[in-house]
PDB file of N, CA and C in Angstrom:
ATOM      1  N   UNK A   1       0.844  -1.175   0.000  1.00  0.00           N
ATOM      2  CA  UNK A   1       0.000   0.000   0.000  1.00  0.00           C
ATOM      3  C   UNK A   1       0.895   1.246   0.000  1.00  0.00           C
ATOM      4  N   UNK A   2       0.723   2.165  -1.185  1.00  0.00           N
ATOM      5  CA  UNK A   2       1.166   3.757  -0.410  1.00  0.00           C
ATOM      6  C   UNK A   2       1.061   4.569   0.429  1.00  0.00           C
ATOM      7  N   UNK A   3       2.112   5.016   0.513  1.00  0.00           N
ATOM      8  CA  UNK A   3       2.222   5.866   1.686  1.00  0.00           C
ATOM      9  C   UNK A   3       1.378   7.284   1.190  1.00  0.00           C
ATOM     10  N   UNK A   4       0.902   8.204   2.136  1.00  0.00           N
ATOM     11  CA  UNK A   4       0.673   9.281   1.501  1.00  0.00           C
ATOM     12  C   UNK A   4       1.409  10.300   0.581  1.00  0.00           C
ATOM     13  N   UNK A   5       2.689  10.049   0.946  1.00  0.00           N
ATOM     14  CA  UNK A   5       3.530  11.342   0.322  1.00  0.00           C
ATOM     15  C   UNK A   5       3.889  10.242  -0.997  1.00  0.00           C
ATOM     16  N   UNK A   6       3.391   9.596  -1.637  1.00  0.00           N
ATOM     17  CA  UNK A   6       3.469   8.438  -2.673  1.00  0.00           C
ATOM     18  C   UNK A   6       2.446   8.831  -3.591  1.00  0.00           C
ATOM     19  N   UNK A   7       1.230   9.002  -2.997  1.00  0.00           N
ATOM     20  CA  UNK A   7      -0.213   9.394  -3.497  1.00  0.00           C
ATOM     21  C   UNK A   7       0.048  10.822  -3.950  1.00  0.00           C
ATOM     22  N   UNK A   8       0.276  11.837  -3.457  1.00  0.00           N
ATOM     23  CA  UNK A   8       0.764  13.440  -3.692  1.00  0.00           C
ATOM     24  C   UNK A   8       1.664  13.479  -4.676  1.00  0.00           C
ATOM     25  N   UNK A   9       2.656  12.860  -4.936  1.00  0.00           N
ATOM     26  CA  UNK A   9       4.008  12.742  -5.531  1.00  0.00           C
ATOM     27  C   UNK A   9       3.131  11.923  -7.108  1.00  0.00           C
ATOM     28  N   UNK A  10       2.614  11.170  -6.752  1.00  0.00           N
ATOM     29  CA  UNK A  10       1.738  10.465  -8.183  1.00  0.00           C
ATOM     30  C   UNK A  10       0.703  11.250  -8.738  1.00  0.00           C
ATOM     31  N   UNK A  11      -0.229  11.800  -8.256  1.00  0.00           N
ATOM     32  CA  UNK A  11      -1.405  12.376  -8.605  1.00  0.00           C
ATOM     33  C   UNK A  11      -0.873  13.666  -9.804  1.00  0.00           C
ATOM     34  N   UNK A  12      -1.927  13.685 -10.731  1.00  0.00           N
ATOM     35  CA  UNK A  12      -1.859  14.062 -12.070  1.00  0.00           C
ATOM     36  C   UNK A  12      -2.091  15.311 -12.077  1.00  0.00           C
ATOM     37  N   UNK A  13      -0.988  16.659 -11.482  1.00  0.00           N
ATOM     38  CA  UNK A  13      -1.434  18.176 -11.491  1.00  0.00           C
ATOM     39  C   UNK A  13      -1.802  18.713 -12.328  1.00  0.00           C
ATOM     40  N   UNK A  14      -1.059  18.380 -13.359  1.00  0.00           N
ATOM     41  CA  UNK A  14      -1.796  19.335 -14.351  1.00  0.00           C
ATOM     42  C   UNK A  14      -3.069  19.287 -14.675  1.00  0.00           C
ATOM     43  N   UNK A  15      -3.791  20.681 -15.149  1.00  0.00           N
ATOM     44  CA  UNK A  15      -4.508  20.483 -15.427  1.00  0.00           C
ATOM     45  C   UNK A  15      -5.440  20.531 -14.086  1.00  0.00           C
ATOM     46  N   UNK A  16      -5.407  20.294 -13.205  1.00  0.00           N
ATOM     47  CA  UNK A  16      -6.108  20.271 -11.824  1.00  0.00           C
ATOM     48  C   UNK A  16      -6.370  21.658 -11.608  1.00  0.00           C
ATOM     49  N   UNK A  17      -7.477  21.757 -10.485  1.00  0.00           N
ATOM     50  CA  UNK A  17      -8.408  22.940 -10.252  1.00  0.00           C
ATOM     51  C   UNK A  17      -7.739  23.388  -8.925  1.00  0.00           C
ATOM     52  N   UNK A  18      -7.263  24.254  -8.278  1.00  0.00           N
ATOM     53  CA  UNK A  18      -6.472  25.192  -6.779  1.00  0.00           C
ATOM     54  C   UNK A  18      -8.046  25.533  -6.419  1.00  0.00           C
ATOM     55  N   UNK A  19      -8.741  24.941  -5.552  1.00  0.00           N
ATOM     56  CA  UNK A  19     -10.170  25.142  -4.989  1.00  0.00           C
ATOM     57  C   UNK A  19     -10.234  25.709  -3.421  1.00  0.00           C
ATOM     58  N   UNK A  20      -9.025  25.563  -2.811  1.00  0.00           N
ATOM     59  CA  UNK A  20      -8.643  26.425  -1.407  1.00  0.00           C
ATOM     60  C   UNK A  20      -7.203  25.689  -0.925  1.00  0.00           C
ATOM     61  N   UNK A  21      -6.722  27.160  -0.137  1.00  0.00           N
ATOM     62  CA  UNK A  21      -5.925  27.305   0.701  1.00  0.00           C
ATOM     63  C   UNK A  21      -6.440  27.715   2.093  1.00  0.00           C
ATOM     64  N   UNK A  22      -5.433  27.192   3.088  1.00  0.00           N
ATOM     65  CA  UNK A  22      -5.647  27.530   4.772  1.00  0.00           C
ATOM     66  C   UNK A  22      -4.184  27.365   5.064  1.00  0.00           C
ATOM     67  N   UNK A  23      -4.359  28.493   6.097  1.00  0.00           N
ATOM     68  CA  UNK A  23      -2.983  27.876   6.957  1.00  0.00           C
ATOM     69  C   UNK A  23      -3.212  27.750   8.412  1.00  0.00           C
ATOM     70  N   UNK A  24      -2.878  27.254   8.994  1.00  0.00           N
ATOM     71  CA  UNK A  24      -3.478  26.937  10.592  1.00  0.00           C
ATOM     72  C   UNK A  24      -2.614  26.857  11.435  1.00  0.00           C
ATOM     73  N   UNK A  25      -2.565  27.743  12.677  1.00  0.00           N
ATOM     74  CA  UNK A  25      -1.293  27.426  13.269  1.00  0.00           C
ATOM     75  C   UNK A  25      -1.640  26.391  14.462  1.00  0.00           C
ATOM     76  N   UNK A  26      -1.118  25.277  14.409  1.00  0.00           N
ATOM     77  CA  UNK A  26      -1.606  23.984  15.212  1.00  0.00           C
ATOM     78  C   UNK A  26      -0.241  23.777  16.105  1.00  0.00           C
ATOM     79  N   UNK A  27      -0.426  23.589  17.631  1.00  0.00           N
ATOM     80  CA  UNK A  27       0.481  23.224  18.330  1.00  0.00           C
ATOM     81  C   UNK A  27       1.838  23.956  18.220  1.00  0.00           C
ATOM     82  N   UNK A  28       2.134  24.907  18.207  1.00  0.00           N
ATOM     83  CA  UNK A  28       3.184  25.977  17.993  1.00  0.00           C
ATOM     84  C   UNK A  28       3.840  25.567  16.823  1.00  0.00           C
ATOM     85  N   UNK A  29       3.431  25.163  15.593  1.00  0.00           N
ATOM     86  CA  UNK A  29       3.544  24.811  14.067  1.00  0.00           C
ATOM     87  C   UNK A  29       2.841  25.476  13.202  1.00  0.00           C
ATOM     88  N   UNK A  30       2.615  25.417  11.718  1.00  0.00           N
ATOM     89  CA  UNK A  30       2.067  25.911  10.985  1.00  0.00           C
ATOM     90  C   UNK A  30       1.943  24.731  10.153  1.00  0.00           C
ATOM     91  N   UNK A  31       0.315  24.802   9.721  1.00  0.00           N
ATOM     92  CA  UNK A  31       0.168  23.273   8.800  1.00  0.00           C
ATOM     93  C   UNK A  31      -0.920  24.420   7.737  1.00  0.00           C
ATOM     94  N   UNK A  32      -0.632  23.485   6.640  1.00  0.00           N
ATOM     95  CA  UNK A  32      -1.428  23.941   5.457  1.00  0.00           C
ATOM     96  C   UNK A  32      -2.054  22.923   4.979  1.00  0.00           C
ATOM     97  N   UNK A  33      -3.071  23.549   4.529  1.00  0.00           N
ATOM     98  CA  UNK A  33      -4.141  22.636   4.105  1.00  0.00           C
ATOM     99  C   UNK A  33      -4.531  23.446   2.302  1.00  0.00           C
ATOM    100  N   UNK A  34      -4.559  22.352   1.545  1.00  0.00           N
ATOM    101  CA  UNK A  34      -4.511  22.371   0.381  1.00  0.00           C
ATOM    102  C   UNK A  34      -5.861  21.370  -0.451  1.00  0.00           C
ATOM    103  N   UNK A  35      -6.686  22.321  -0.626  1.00  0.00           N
ATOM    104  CA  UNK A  35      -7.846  21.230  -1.618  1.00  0.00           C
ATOM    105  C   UNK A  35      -7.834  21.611  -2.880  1.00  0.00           C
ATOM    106  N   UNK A  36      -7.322  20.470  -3.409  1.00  0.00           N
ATOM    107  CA  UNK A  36      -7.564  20.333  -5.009  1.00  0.00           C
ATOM    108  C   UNK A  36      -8.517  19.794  -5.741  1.00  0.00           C
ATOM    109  N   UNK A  37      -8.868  19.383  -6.983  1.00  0.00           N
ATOM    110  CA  UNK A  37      -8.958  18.496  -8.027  1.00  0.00           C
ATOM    111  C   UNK A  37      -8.215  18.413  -8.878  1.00  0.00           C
ATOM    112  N   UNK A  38      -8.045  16.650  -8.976  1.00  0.00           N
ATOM    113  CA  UNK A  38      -6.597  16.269  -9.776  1.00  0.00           C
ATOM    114  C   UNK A  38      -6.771  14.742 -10.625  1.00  0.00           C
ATOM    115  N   UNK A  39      -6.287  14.479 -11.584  1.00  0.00           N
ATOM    116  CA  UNK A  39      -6.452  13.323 -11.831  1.00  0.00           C
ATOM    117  C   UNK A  39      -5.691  12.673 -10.918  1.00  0.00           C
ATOM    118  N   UNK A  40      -6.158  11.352 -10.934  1.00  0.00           N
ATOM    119  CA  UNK A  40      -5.360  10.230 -10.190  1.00  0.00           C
ATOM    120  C   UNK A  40      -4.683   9.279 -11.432  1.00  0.00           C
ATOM    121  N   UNK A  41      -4.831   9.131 -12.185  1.00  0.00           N
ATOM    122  CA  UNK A  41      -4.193   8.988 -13.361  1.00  0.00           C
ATOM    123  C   UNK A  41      -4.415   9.023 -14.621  1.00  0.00           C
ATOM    124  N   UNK A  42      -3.584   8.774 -15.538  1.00  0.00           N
ATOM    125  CA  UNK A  42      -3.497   8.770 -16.878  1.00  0.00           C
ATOM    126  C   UNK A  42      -4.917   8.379 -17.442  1.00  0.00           C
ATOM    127  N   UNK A  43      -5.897   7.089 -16.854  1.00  0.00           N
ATOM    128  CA  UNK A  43      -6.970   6.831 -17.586  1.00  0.00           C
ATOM    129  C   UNK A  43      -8.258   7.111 -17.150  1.00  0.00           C
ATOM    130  N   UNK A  44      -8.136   7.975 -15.813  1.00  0.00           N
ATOM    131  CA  UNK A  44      -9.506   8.724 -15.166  1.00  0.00           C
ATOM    132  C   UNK A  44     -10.231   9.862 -16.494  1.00  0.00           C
ATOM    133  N   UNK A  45     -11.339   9.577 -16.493  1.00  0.00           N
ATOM    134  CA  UNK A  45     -11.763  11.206 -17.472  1.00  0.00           C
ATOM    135  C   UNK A  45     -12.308  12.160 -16.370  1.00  0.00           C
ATOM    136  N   UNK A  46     -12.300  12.529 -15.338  1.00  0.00           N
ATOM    137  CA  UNK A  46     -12.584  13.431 -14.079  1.00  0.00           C
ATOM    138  C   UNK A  46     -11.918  13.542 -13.033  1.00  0.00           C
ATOM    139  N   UNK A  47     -11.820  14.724 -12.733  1.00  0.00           N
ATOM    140  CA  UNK A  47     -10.927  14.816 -11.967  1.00  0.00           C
ATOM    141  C   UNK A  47     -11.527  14.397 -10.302  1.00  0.00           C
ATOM    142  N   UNK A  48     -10.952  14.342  -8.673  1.00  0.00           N
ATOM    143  CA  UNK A  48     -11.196  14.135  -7.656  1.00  0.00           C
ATOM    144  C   UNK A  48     -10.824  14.803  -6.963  1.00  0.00           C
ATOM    145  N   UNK A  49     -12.072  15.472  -5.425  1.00  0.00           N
ATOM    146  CA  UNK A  49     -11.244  16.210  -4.945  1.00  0.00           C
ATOM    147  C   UNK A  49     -10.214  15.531  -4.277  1.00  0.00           C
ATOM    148  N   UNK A  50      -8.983  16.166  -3.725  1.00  0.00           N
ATOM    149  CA  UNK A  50      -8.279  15.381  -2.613  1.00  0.00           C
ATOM    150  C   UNK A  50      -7.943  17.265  -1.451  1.00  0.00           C
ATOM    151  N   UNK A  51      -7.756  16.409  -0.196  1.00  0.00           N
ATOM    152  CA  UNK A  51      -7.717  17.346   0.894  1.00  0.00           C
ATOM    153  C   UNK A  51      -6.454  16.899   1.149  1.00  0.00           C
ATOM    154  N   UNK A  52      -5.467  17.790   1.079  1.00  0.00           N
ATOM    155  CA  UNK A  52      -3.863  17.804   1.929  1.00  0.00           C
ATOM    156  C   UNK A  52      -3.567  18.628   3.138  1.00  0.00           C
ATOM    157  N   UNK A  53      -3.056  17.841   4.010  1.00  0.00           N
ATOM    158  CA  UNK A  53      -2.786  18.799   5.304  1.00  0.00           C
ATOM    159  C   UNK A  53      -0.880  18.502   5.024  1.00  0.00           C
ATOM    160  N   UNK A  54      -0.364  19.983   5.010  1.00  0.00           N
ATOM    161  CA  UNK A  54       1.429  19.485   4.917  1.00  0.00           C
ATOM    162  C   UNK A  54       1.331  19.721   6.970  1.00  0.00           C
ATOM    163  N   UNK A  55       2.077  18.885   7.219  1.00  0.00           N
ATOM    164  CA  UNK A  55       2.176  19.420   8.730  1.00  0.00           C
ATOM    165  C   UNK A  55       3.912  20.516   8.573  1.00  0.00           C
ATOM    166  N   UNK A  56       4.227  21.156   9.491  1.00  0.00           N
ATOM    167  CA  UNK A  56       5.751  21.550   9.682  1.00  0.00           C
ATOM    168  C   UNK A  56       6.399  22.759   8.650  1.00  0.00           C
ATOM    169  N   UNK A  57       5.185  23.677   8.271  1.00  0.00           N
ATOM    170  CA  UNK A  57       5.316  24.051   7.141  1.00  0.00           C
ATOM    171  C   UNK A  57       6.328  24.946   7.549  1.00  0.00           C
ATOM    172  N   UNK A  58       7.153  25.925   6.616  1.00  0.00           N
ATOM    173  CA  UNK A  58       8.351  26.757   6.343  1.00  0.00           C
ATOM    174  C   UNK A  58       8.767  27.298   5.230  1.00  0.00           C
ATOM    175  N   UNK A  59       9.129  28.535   5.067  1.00  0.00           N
ATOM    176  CA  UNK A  59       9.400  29.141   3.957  1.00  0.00           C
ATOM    177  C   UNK A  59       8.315  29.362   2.998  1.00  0.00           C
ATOM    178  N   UNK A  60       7.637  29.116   3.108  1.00  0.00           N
ATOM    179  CA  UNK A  60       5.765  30.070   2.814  1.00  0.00           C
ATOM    180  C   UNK A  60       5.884  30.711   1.558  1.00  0.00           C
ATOM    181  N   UNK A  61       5.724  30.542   0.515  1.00  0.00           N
ATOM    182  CA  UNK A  61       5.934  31.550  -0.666  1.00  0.00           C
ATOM    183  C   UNK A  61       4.253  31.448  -1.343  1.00  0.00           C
ATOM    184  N   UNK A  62       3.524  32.587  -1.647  1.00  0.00           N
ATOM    185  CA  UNK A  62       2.347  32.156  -2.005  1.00  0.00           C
ATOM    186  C   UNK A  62       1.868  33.888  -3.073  1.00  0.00           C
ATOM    187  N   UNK A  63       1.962  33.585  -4.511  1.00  0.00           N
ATOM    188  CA  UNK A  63       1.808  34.780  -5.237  1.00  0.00           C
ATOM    189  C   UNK A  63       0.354  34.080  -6.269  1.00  0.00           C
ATOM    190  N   UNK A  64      -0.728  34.976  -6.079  1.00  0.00           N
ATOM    191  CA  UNK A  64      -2.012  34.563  -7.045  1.00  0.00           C
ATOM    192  C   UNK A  64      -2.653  35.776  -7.377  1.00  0.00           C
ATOM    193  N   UNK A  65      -2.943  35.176  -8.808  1.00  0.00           N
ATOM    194  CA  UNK A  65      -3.574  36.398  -9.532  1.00  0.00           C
ATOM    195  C   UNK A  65      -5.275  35.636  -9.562  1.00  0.00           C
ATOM    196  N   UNK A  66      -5.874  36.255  -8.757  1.00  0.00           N
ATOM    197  CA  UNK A  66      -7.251  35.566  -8.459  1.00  0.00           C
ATOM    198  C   UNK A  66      -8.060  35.805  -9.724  1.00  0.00           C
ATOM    199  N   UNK A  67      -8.144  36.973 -10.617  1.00  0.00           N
ATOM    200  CA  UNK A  67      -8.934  36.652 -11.884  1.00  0.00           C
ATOM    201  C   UNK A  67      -8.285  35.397 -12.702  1.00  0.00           C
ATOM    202  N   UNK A  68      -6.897  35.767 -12.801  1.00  0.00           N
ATOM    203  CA  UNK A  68      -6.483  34.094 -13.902  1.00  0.00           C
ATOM    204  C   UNK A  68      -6.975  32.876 -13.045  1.00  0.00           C
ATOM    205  N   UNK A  69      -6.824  32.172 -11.933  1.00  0.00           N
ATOM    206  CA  UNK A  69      -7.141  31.545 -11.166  1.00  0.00           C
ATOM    207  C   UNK A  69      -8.457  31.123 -12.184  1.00  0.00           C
ATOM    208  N   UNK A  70      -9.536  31.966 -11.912  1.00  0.00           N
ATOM    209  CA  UNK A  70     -11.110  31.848 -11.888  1.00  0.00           C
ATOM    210  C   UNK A  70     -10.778  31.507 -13.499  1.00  0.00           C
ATOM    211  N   UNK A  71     -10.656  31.941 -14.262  1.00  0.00           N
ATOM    212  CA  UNK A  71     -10.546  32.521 -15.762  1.00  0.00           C
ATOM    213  C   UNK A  71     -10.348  30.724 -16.182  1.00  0.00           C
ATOM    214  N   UNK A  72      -9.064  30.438 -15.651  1.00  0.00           N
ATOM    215  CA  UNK A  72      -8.502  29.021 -15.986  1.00  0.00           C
ATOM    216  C   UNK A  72      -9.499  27.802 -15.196  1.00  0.00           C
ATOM    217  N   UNK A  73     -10.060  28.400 -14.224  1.00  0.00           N
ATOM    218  CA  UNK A  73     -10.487  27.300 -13.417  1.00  0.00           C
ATOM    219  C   UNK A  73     -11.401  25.865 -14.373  1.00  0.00           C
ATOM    220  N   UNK A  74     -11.890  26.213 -15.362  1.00  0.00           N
ATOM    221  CA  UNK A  74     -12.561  25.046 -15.980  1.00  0.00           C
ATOM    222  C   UNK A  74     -12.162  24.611 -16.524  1.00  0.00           C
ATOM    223  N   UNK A  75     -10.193  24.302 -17.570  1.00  0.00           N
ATOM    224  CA  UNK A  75      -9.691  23.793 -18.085  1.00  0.00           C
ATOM    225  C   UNK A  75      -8.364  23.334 -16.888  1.00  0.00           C
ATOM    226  N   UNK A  76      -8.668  24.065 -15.809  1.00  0.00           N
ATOM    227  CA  UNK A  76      -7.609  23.714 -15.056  1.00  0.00           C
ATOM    228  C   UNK A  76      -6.881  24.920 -14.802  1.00  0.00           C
ATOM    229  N   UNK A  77      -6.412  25.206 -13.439  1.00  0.00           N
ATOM    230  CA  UNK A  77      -5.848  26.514 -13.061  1.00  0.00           C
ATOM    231  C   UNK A  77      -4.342  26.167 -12.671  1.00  0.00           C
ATOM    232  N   UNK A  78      -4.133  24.791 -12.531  1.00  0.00           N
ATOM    233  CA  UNK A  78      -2.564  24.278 -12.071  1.00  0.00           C
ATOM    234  C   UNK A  78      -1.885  23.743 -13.458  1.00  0.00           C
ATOM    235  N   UNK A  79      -0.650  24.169 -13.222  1.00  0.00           N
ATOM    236  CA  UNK A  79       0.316  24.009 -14.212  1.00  0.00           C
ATOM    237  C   UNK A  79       0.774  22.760 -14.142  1.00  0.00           C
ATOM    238  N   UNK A  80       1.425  22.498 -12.936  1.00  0.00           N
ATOM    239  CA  UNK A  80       2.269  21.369 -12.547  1.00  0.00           C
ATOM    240  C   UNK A  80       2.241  21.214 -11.262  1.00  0.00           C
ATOM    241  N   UNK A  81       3.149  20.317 -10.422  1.00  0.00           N
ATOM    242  CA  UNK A  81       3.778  20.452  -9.107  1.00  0.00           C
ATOM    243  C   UNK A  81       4.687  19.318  -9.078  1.00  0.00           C
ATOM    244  N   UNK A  82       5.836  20.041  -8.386  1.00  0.00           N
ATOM    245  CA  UNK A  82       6.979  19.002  -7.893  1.00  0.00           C
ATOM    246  C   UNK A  82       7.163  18.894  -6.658  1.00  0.00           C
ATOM    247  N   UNK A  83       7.801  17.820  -5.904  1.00  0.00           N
ATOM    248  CA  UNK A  83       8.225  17.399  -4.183  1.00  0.00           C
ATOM    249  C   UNK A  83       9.223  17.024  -4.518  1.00  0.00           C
ATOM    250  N   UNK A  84      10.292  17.607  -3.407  1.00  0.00           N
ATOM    251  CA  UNK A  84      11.515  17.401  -3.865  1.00  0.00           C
ATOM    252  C   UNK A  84      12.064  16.990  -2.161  1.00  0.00           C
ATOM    253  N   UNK A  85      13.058  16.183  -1.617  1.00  0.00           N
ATOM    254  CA  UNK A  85      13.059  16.118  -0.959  1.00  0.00           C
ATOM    255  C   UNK A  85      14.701  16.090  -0.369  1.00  0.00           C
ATOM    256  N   UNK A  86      14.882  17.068   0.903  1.00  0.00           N
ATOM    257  CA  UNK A  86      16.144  17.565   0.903  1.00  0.00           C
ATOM    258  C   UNK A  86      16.435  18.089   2.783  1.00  0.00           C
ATOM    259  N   UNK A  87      17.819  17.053   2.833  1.00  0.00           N
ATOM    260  CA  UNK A  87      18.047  17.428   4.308  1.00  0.00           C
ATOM    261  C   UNK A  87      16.651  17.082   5.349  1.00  0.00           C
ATOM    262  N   UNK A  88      16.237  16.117   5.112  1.00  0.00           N
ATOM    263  CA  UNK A  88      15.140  15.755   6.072  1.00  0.00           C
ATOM    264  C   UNK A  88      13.739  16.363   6.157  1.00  0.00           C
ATOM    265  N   UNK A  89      13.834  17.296   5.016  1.00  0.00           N
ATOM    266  CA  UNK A  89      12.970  18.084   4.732  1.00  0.00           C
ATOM    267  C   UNK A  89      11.936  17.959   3.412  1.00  0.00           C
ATOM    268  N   UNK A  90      10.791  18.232   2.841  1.00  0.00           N
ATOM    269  CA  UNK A  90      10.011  18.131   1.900  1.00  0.00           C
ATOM    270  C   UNK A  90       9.918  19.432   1.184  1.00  0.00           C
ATOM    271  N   UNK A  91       9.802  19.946   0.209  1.00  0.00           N
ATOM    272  CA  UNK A  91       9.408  20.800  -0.621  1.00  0.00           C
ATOM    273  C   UNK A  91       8.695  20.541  -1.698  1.00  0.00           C
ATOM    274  N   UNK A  92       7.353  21.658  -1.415  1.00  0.00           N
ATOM    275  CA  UNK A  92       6.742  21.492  -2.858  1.00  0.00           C
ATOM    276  C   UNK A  92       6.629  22.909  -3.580  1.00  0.00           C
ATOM    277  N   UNK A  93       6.634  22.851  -4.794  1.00  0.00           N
ATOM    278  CA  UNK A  93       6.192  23.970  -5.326  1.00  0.00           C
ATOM    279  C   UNK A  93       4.958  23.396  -6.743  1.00  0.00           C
ATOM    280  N   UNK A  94       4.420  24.337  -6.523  1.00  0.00           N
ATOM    281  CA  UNK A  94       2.979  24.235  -7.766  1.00  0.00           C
ATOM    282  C   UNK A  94       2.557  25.775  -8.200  1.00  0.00           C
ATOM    283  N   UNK A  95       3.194  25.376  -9.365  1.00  0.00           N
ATOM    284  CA  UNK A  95       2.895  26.171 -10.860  1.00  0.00           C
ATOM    285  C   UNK A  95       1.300  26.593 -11.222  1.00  0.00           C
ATOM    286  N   UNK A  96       0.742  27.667 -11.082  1.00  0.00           N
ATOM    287  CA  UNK A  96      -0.580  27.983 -11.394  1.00  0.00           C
ATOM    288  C   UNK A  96      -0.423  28.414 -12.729  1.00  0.00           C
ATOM    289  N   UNK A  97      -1.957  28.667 -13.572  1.00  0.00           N
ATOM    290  CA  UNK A  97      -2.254  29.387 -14.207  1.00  0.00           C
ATOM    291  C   UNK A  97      -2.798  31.193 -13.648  1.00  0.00           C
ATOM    292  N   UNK A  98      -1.735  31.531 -12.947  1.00  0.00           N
ATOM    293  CA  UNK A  98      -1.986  32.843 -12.432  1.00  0.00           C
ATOM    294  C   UNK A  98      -1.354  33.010 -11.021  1.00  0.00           C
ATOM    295  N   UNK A  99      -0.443  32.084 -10.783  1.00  0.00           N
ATOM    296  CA  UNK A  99       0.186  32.674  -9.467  1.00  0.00           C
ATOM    297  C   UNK A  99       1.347  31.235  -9.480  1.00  0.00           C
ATOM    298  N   UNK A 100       1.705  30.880  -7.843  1.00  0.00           N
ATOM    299  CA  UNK A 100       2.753  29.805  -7.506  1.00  0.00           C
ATOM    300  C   UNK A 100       2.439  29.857  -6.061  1.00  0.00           C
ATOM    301  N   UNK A 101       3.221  28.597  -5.504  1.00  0.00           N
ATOM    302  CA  UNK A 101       3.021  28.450  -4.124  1.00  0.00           C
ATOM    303  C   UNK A 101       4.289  27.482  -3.969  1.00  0.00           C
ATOM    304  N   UNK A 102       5.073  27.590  -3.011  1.00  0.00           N
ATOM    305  CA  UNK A 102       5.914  27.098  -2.587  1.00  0.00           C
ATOM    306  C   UNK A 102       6.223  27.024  -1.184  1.00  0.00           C
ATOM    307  N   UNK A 103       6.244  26.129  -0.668  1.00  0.00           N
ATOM    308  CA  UNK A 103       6.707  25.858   0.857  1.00  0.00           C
ATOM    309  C   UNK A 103       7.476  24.551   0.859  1.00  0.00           C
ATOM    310  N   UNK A 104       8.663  24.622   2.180  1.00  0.00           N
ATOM    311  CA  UNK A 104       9.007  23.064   2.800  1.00  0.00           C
ATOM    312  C   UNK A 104       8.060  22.916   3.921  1.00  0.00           C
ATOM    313  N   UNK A 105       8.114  21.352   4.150  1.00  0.00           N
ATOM    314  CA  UNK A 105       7.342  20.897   4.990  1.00  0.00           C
ATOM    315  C   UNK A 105       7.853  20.041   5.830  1.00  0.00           C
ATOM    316  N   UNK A 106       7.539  18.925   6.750  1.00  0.00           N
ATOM    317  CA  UNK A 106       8.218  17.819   7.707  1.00  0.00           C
ATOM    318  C   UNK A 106       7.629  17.140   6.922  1.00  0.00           C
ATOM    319  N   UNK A 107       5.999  16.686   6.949  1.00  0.00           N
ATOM    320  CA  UNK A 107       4.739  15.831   6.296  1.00  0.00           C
ATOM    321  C   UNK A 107       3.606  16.068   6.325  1.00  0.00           C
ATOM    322  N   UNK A 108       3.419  15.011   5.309  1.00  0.00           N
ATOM    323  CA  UNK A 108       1.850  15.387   5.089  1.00  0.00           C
ATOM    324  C   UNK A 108       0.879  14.156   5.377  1.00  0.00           C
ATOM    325  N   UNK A 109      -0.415  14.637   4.902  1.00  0.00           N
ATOM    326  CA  UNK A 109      -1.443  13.511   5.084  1.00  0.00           C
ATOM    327  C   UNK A 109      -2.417  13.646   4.364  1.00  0.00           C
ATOM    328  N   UNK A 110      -3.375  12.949   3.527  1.00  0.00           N
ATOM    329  CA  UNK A 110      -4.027  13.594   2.733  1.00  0.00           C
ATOM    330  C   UNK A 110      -5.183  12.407   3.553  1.00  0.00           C
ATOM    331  N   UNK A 111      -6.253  13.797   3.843  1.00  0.00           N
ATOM    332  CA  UNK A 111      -7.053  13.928   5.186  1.00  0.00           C
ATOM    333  C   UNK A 111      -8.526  13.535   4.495  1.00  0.00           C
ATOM    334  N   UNK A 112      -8.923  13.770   2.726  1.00  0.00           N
ATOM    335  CA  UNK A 112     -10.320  13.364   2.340  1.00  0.00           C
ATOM    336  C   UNK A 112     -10.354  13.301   0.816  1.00  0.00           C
ATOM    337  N   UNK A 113     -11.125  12.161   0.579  1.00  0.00           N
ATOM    338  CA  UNK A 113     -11.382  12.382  -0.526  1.00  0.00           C
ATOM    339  C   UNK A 113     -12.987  12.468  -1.025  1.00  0.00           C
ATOM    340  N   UNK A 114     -13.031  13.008  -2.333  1.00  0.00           N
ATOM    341  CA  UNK A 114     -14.543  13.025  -2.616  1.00  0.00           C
ATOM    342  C   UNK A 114     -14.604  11.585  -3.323  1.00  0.00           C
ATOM    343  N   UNK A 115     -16.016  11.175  -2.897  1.00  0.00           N
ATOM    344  CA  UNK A 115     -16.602  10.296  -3.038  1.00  0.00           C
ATOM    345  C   UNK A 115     -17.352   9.846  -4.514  1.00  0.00           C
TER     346      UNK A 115
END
């Protein structure tokens, strides 16, 4: 079975919908929470939501142009995303159609899916 950060690292960004951001400061930490729609693979024709919580977040980078956002949202508002993983640490960054987001993290968990 996969692990979560297996499922995140696989799932099909492009093309996926940026449907909310949160950041929460939990237990003297900062966790983000990330809901998308994304393929899960190559032979899905619809996309799913999925709910990500990164726990341990750091280095916070977050630039959006909320009309492109909306504009792109029905062909897809995400470009890409990569996890890269370095010094004990996680990084992701994801490519919008109208902005970027980048943070490191400790981990994650991906907390729901739609049904």
């Amino acid at each position: 079975m996969k692990n979560d950060i297996e499922i995140v690292d696989e799932m099909i960004w492009h093309d996926g919908v940026l449907l909310e951001t949160r950041i929460i400061c939990h237990h003297a930490e900062y966790n983000f929470i990330l809901i998308v729609e994304v393929y899960t693979d190559n032979s899905t024709s619809g996309r799913q939501q999925k709910i990500i919580e990164f726990m341990g977040v750091e280095h916070f980078s977050q630039i959006m142009d909320a009309t492109e956002l909306i504009d792109n949202q029905s062909a897809g508002n995400i470009k890409d995303a990569i996890i890269l993983y370095k010094k004990k640490k996680y990084k992701i960054m994801i490519n919008l159609f109208g902005g970027f987001l980048s943070f490191s993290f400790r981990k994650l968990r991906v907390i729901g899916n739609e049904c």
